[in-house]
N, C-alpha and C. Protein backbone atom coordinates (compact mmCIF):
# COMPACT_ATOMS: atom_id res chain seq x y z
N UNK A 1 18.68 -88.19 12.76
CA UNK A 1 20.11 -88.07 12.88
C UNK A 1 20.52 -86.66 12.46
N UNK A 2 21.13 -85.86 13.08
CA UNK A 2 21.53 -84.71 13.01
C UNK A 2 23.23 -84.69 12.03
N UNK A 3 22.87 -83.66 11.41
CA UNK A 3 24.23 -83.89 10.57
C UNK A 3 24.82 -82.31 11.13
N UNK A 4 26.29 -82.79 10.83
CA UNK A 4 27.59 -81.71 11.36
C UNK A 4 27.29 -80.64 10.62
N UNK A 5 28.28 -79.14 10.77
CA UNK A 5 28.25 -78.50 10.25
C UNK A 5 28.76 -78.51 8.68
N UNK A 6 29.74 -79.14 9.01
CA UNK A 6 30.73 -79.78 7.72
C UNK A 6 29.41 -80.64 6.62
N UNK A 7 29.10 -81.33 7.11
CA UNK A 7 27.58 -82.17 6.45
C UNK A 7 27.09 -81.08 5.23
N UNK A 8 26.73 -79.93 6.33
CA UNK A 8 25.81 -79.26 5.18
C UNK A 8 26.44 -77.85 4.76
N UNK A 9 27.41 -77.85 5.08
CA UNK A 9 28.61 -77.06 3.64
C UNK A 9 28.79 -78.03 2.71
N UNK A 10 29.15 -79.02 2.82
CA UNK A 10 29.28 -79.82 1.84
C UNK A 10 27.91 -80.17 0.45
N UNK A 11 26.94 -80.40 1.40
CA UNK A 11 25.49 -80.59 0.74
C UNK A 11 25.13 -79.38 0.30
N UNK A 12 25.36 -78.17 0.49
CA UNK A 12 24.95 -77.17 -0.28
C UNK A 12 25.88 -76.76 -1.27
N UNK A 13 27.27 -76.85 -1.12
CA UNK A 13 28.44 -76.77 -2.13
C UNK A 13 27.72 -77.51 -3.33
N UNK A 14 27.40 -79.39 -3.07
CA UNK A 14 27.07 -79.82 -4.19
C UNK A 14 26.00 -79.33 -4.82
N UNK A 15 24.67 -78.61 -3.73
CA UNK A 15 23.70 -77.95 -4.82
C UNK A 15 24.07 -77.14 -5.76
N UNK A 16 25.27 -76.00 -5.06
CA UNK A 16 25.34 -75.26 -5.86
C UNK A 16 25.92 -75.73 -7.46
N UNK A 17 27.08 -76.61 -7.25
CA UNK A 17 27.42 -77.63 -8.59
C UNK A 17 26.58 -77.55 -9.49
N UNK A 18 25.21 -78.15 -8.26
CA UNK A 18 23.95 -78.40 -9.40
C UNK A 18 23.32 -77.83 -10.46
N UNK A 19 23.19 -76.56 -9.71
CA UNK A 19 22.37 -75.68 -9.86
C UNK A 19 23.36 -74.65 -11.29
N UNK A 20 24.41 -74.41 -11.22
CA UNK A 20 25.20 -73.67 -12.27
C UNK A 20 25.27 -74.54 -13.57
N UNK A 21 25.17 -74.35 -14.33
CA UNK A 21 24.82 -74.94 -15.66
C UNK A 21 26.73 -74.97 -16.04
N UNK A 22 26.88 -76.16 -17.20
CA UNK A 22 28.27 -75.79 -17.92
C UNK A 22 27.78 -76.24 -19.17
N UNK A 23 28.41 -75.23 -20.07
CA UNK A 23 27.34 -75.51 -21.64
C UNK A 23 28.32 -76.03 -22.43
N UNK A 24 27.96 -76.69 -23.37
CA UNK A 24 28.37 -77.76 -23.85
C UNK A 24 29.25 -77.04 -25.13
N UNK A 25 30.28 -75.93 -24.75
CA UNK A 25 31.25 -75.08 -26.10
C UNK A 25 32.30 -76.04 -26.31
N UNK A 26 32.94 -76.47 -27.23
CA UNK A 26 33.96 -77.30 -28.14
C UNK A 26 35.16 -76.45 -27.51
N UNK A 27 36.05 -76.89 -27.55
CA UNK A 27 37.66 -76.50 -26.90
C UNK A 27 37.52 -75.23 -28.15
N UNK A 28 37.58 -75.85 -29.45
CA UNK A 28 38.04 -74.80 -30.73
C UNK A 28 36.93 -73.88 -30.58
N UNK A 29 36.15 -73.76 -29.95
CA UNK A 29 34.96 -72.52 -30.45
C UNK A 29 35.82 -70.96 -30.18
N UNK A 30 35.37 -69.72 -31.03
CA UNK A 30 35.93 -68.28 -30.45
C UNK A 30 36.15 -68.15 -28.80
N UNK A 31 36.89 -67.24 -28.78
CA UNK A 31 37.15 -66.91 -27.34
C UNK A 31 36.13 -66.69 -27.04
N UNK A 32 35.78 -65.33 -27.30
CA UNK A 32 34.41 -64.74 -26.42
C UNK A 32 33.09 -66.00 -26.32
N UNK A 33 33.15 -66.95 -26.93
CA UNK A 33 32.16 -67.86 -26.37
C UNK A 33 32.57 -68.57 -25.55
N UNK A 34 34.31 -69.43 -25.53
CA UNK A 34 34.26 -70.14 -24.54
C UNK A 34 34.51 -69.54 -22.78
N UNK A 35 34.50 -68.03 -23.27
CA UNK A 35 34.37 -67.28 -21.83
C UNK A 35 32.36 -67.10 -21.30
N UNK A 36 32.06 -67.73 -21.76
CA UNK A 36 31.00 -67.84 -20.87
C UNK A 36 30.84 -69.66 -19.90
N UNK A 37 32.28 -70.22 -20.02
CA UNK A 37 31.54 -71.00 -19.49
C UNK A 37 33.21 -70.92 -18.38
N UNK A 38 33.99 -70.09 -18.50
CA UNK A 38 34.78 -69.53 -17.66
C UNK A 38 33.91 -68.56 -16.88
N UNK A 39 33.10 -67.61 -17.35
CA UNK A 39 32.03 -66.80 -16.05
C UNK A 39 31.00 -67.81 -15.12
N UNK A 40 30.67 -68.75 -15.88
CA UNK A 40 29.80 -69.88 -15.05
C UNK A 40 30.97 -70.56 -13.78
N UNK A 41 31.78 -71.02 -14.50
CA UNK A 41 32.77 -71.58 -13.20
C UNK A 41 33.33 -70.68 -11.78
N UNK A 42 33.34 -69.45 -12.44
CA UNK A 42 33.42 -68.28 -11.75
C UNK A 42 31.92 -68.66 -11.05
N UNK A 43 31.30 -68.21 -10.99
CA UNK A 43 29.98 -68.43 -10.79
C UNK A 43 29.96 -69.49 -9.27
N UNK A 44 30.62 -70.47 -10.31
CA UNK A 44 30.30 -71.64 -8.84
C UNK A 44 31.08 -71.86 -8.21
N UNK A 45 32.28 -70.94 -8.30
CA UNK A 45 33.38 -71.07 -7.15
C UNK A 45 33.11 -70.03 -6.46
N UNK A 46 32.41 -68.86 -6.62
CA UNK A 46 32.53 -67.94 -5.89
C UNK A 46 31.15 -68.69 -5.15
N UNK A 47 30.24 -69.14 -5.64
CA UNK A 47 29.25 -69.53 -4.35
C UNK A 47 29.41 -70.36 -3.49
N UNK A 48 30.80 -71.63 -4.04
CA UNK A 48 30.90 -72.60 -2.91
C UNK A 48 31.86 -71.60 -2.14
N UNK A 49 32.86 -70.56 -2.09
CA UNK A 49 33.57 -69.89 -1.57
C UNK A 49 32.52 -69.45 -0.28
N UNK A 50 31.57 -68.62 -0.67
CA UNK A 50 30.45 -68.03 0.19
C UNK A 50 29.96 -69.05 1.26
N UNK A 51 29.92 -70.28 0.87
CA UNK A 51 29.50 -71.46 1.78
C UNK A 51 29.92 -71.76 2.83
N UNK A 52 31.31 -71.59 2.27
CA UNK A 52 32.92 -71.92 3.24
C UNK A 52 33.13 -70.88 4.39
N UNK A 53 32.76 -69.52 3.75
CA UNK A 53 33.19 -68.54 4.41
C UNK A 53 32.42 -68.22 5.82
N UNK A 54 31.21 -68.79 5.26
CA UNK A 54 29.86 -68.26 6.07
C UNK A 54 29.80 -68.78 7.76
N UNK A 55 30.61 -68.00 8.47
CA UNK A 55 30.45 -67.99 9.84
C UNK A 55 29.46 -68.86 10.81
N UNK A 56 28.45 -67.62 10.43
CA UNK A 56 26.95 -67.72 11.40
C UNK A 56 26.48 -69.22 10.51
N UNK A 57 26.67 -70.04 9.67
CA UNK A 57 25.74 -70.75 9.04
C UNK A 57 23.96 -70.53 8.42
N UNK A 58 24.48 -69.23 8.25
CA UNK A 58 23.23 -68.35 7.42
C UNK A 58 23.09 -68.96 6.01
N UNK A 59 24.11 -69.64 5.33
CA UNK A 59 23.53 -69.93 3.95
C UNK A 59 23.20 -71.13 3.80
N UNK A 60 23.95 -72.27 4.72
CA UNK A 60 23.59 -73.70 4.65
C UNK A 60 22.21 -73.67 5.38
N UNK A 61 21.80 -72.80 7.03
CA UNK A 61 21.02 -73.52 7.40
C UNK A 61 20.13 -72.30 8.07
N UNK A 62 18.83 -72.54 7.31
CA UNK A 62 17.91 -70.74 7.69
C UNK A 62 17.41 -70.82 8.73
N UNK A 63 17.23 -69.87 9.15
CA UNK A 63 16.81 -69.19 10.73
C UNK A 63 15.65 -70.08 10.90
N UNK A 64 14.78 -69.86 9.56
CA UNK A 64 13.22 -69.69 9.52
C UNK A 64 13.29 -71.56 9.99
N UNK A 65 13.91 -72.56 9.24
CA UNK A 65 14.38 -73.80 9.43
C UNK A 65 13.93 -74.39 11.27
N UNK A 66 15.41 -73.18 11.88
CA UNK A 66 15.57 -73.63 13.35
C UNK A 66 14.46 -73.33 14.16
N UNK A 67 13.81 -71.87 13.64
CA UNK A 67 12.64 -71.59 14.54
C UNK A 67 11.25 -72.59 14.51
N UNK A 68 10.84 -73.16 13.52
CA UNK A 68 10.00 -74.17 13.27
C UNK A 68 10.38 -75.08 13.97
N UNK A 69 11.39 -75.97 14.18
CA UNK A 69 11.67 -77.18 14.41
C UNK A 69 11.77 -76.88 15.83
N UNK A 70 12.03 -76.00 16.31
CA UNK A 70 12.34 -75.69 17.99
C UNK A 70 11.14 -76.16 18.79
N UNK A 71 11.13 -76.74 19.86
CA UNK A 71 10.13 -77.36 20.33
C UNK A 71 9.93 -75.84 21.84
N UNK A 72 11.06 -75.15 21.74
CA UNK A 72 10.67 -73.75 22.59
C UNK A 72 9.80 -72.63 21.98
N UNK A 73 9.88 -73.14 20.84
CA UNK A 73 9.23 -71.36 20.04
C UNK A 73 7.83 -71.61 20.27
N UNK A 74 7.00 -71.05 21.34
CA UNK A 74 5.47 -70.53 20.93
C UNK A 74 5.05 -69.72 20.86
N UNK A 75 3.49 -69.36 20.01
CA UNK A 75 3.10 -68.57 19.80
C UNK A 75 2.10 -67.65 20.56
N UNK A 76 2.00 -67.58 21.57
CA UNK A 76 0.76 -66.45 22.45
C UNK A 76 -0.17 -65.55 21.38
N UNK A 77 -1.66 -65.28 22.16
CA UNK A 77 -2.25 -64.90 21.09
C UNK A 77 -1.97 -63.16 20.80
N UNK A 78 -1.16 -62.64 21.71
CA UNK A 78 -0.26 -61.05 21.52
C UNK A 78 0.82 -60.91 19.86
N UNK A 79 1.27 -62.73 19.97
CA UNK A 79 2.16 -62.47 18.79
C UNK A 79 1.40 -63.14 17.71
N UNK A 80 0.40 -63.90 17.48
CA UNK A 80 -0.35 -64.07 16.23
C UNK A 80 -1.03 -62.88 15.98
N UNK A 81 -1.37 -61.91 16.59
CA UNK A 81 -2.24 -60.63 16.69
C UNK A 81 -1.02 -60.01 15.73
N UNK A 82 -0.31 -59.65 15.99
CA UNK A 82 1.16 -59.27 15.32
C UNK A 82 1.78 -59.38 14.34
N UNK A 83 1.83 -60.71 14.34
CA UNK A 83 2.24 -61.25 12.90
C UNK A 83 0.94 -60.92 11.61
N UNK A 84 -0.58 -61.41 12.22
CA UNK A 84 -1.12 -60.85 11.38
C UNK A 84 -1.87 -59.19 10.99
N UNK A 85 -1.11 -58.47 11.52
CA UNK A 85 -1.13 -57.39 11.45
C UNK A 85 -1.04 -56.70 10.21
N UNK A 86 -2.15 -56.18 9.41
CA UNK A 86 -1.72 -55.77 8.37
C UNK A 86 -1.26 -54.35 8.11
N UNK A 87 -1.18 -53.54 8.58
CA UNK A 87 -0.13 -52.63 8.97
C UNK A 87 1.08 -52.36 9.14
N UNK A 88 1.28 -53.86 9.03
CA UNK A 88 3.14 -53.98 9.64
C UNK A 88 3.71 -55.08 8.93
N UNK A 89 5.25 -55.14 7.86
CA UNK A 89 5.70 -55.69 7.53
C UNK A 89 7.13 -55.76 8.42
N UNK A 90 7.44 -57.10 8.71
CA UNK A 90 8.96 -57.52 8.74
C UNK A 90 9.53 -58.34 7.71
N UNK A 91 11.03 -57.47 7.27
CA UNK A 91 11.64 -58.17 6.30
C UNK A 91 13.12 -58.34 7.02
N UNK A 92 13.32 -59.71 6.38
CA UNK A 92 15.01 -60.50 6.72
C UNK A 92 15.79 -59.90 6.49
N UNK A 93 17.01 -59.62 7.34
CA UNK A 93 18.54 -59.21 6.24
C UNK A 93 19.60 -60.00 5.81
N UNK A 94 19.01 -61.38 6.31
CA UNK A 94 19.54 -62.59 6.50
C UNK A 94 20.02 -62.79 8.46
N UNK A 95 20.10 -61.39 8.85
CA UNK A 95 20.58 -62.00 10.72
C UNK A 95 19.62 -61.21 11.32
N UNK A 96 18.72 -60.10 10.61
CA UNK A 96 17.99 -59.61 11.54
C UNK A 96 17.04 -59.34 10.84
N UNK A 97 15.68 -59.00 12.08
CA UNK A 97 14.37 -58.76 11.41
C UNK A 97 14.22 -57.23 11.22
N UNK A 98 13.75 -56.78 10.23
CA UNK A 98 13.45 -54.70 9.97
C UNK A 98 12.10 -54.86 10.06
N UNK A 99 11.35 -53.89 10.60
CA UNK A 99 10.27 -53.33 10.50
C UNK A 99 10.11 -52.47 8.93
N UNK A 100 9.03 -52.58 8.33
CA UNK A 100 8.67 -51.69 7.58
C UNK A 100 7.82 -51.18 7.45
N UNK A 101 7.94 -49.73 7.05
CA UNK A 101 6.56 -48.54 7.22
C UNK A 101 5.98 -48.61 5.89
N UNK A 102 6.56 -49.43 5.02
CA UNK A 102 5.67 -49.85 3.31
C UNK A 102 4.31 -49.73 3.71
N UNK A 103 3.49 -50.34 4.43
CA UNK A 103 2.32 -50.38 4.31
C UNK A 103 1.58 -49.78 5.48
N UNK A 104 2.08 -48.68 5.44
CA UNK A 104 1.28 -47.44 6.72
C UNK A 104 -0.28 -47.26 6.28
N UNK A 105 -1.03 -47.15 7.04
CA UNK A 105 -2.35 -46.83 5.76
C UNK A 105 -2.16 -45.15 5.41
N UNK A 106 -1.25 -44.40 5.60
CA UNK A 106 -0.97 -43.54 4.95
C UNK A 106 -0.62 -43.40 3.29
N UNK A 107 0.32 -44.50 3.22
CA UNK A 107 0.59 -44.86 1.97
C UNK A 107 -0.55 -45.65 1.35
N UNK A 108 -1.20 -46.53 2.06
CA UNK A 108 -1.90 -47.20 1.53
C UNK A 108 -3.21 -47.02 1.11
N UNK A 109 -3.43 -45.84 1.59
CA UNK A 109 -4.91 -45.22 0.79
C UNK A 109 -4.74 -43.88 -0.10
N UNK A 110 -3.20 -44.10 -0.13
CA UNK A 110 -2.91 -43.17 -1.69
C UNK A 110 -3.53 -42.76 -2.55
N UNK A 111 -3.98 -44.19 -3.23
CA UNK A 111 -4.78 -44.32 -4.35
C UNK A 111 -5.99 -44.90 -4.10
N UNK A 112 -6.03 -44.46 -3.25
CA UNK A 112 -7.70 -44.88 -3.31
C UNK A 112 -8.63 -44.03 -3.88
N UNK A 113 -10.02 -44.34 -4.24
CA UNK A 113 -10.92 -43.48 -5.08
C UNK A 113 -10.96 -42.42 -4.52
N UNK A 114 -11.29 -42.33 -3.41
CA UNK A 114 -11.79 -41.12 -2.44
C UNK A 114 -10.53 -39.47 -2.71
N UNK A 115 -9.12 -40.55 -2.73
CA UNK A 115 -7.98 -39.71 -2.91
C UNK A 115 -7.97 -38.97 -4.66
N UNK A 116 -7.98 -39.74 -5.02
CA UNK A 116 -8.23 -39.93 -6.62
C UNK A 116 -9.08 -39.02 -6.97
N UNK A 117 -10.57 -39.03 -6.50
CA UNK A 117 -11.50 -38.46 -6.78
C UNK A 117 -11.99 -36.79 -6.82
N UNK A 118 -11.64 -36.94 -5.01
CA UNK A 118 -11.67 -35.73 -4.42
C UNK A 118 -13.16 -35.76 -3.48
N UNK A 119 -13.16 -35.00 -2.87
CA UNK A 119 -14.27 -35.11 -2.14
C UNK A 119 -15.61 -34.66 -2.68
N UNK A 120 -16.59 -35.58 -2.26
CA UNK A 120 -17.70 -35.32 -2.66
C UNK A 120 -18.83 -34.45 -1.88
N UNK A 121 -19.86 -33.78 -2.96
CA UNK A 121 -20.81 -32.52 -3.08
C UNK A 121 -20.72 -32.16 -1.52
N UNK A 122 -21.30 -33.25 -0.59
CA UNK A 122 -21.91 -33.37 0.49
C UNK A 122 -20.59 -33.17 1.63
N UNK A 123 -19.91 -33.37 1.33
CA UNK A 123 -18.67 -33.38 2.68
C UNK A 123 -17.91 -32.02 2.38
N UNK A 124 -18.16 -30.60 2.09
CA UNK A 124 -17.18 -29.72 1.71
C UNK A 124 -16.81 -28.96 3.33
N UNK A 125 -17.62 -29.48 4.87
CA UNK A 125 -17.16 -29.43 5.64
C UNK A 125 -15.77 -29.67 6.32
N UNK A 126 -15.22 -31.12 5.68
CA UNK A 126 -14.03 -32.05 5.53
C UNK A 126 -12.59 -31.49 4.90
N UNK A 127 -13.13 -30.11 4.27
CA UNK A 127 -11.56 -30.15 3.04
C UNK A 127 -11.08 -29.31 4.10
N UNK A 128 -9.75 -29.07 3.43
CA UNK A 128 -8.82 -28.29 4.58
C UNK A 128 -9.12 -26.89 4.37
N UNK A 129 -8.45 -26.21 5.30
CA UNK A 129 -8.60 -24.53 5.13
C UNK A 129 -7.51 -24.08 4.21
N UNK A 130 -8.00 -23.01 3.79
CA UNK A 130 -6.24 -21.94 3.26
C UNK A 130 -5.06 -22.12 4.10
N UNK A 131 -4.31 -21.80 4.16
CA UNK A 131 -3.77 -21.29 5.05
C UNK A 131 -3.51 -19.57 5.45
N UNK A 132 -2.78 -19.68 6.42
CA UNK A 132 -3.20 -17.83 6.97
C UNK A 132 -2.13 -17.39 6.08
N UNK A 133 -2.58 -15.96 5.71
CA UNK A 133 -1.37 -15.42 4.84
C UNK A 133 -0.69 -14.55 5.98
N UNK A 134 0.83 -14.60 5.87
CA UNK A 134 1.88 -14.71 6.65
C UNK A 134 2.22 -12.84 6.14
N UNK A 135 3.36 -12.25 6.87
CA UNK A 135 3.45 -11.02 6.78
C UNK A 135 4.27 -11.02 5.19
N UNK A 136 5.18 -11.97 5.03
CA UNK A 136 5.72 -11.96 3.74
C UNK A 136 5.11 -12.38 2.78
N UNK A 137 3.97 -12.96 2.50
CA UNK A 137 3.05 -12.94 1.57
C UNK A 137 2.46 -11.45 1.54
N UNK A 138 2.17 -10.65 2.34
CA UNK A 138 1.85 -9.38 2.23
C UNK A 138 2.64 -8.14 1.33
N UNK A 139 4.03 -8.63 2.05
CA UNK A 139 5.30 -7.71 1.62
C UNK A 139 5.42 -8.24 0.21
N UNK A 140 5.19 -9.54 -0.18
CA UNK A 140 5.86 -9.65 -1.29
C UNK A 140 4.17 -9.21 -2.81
N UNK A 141 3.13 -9.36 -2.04
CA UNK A 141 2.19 -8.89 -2.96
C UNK A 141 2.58 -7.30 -3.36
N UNK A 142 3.10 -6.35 -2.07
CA UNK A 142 3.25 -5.08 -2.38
C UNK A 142 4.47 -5.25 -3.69
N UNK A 143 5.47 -5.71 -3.34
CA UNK A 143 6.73 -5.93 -4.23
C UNK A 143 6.31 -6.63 -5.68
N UNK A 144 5.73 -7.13 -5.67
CA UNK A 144 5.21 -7.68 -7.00
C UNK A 144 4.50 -6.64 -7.64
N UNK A 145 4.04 -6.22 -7.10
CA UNK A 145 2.95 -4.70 -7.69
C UNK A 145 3.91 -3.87 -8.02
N UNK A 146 4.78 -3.62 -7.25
CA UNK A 146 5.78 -2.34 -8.02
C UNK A 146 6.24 -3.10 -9.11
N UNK A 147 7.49 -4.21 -9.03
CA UNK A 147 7.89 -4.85 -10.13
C UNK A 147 7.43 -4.99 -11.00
N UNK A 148 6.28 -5.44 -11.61
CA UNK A 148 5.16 -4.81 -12.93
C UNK A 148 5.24 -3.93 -12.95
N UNK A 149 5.39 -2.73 -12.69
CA UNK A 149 5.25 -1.44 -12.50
C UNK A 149 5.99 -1.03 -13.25
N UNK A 150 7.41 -1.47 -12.87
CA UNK A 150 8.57 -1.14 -13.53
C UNK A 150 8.76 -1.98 -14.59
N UNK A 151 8.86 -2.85 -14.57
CA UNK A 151 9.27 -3.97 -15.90
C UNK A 151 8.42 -4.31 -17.08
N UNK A 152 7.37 -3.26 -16.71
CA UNK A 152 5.77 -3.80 -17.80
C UNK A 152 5.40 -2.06 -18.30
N UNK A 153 5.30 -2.05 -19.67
CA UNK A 153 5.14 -1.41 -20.96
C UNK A 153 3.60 -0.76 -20.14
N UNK A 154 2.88 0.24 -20.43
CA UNK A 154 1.72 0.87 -20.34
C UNK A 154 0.52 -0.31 -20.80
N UNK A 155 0.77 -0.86 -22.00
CA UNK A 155 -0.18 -1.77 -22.34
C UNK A 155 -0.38 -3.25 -21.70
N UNK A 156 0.81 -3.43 -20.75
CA UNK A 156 1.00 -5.23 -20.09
C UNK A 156 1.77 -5.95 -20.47
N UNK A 157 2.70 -5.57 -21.74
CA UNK A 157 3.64 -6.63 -22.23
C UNK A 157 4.64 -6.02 -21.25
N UNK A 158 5.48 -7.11 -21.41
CA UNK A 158 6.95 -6.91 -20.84
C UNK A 158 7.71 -5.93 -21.51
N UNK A 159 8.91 -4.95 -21.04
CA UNK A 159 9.25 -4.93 -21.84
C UNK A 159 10.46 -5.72 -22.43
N UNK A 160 11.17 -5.14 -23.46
CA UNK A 160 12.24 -6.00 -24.33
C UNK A 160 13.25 -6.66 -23.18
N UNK A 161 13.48 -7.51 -23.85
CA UNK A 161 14.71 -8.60 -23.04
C UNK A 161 14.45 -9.04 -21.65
N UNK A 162 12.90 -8.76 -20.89
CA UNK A 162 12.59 -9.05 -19.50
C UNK A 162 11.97 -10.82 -19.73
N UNK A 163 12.11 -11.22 -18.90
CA UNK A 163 11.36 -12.51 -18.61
C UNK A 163 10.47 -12.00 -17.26
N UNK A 164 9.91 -12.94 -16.85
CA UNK A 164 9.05 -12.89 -15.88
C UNK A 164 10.15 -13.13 -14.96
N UNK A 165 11.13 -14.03 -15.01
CA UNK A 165 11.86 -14.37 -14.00
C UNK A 165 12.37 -13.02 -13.10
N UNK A 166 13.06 -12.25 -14.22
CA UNK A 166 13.72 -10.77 -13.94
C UNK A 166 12.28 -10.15 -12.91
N UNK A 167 11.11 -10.09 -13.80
CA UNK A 167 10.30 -9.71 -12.40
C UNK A 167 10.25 -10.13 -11.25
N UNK A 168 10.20 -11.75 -10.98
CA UNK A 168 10.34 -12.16 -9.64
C UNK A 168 11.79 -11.89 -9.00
N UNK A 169 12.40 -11.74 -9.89
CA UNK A 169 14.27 -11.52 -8.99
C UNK A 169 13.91 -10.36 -8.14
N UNK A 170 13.21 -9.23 -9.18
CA UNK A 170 12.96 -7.90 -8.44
C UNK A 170 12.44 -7.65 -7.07
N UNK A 171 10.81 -8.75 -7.89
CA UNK A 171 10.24 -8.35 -6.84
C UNK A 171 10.86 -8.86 -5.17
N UNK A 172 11.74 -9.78 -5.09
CA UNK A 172 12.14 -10.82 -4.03
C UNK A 172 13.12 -9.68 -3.45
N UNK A 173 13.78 -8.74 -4.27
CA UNK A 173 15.22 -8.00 -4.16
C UNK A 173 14.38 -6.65 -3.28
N UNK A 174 12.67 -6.40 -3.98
CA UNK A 174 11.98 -5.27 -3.15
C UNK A 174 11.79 -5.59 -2.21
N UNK A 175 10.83 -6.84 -1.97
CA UNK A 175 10.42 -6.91 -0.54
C UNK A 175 12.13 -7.28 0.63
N UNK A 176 12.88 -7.74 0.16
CA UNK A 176 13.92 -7.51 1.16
C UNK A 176 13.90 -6.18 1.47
N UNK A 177 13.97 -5.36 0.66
CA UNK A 177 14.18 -3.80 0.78
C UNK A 177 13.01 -3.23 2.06
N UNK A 178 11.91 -3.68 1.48
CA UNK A 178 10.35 -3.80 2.25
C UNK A 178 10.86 -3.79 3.62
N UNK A 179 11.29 -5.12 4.08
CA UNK A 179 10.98 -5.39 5.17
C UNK A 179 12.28 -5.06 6.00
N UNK A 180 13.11 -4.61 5.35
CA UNK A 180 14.42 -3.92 5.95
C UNK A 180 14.15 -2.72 6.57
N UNK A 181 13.21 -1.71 6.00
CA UNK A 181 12.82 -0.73 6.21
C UNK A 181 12.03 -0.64 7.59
């Protein structure tokens, strides 16, 4: 026997009843205690509210529910291939399904030993290259060389009141100069 819509707003209203606790505070107890059982009532009016409100019948009656019981839904062996796919998560939003890239094996061999480790004796074929040094890595090695130059004492200390930073401001302020030229 199939029950109405009304049926199971109603039947889930009373779960919710159920389910919210009302604690057993004395009329005379302090305020601030008998306001916790004013936030509980709150509580269960705002969820039978949600019940009432609920359009699509997303909270009384789940998707996952109708698709089981459907005597149309089958499965081909393209979509069990799919579903068990471990590569690929779908998560609910309650009306629609998302794909998620959580478990790319990109992410997923993060931590693996190999990552962790680093590569071993025998594979140093495998690691990556440098990369090419670019014309402003050039310009800015020249610019760095002067900037010591200027900002550094005969012996290598800095001198007074310089940070290193002040050297890199420089040197960044030469090679503009550099490559303006």
């Amino acid at each position: 026997m199939a029950r109405s819509r009304r049926e199971k707003k109603e039947e889930a209203k009373e779960t919710i009843r159920d389910i919210v606790p009302t604690l057993p505070i004395p009329p005379y107890a302090p305020a601030p205690i008998r306001a916790l059982n004013l936030i509980l009532k709150g509580a269960e009016r705002l969820g039978t509210g949600l019940v009432e409100l609920d359009p699509l019948g997303i909270i009384t009656e789940p998707a996952v529910q109708a698709m089981v019981n459907s005597p149309e839904f089958k499965l081909t062996p393209e979509l069990v291939d799919l579903i068990n796919d471990d590569d690929r998560i779908l998560l609910s939003d309650g009306v629609n399904m998302i794909e998620s890239n959580r478990f790319s094996p990109g992410i997923r061999g993060q931590f693996s030993r190999a990552n962790l480790v680093g590569r071993l004796p025998g594979n140093q074929d495998k690691q990556k290259r440098p990369r090419k040094a670019t014309k402003t890595d050039k310009m800015m090695s020249k610019a760095l060389e002067q900037a010591n130059k200027e900002l550094r004492k005969q012996n290598g200390k800095l001198r007074k009141g310089v940070t290193q930073a002040d050297v890199m401001t420089r040197a960044h302020r030469i090679r503009r100069k550099l490559e303006s030229q």
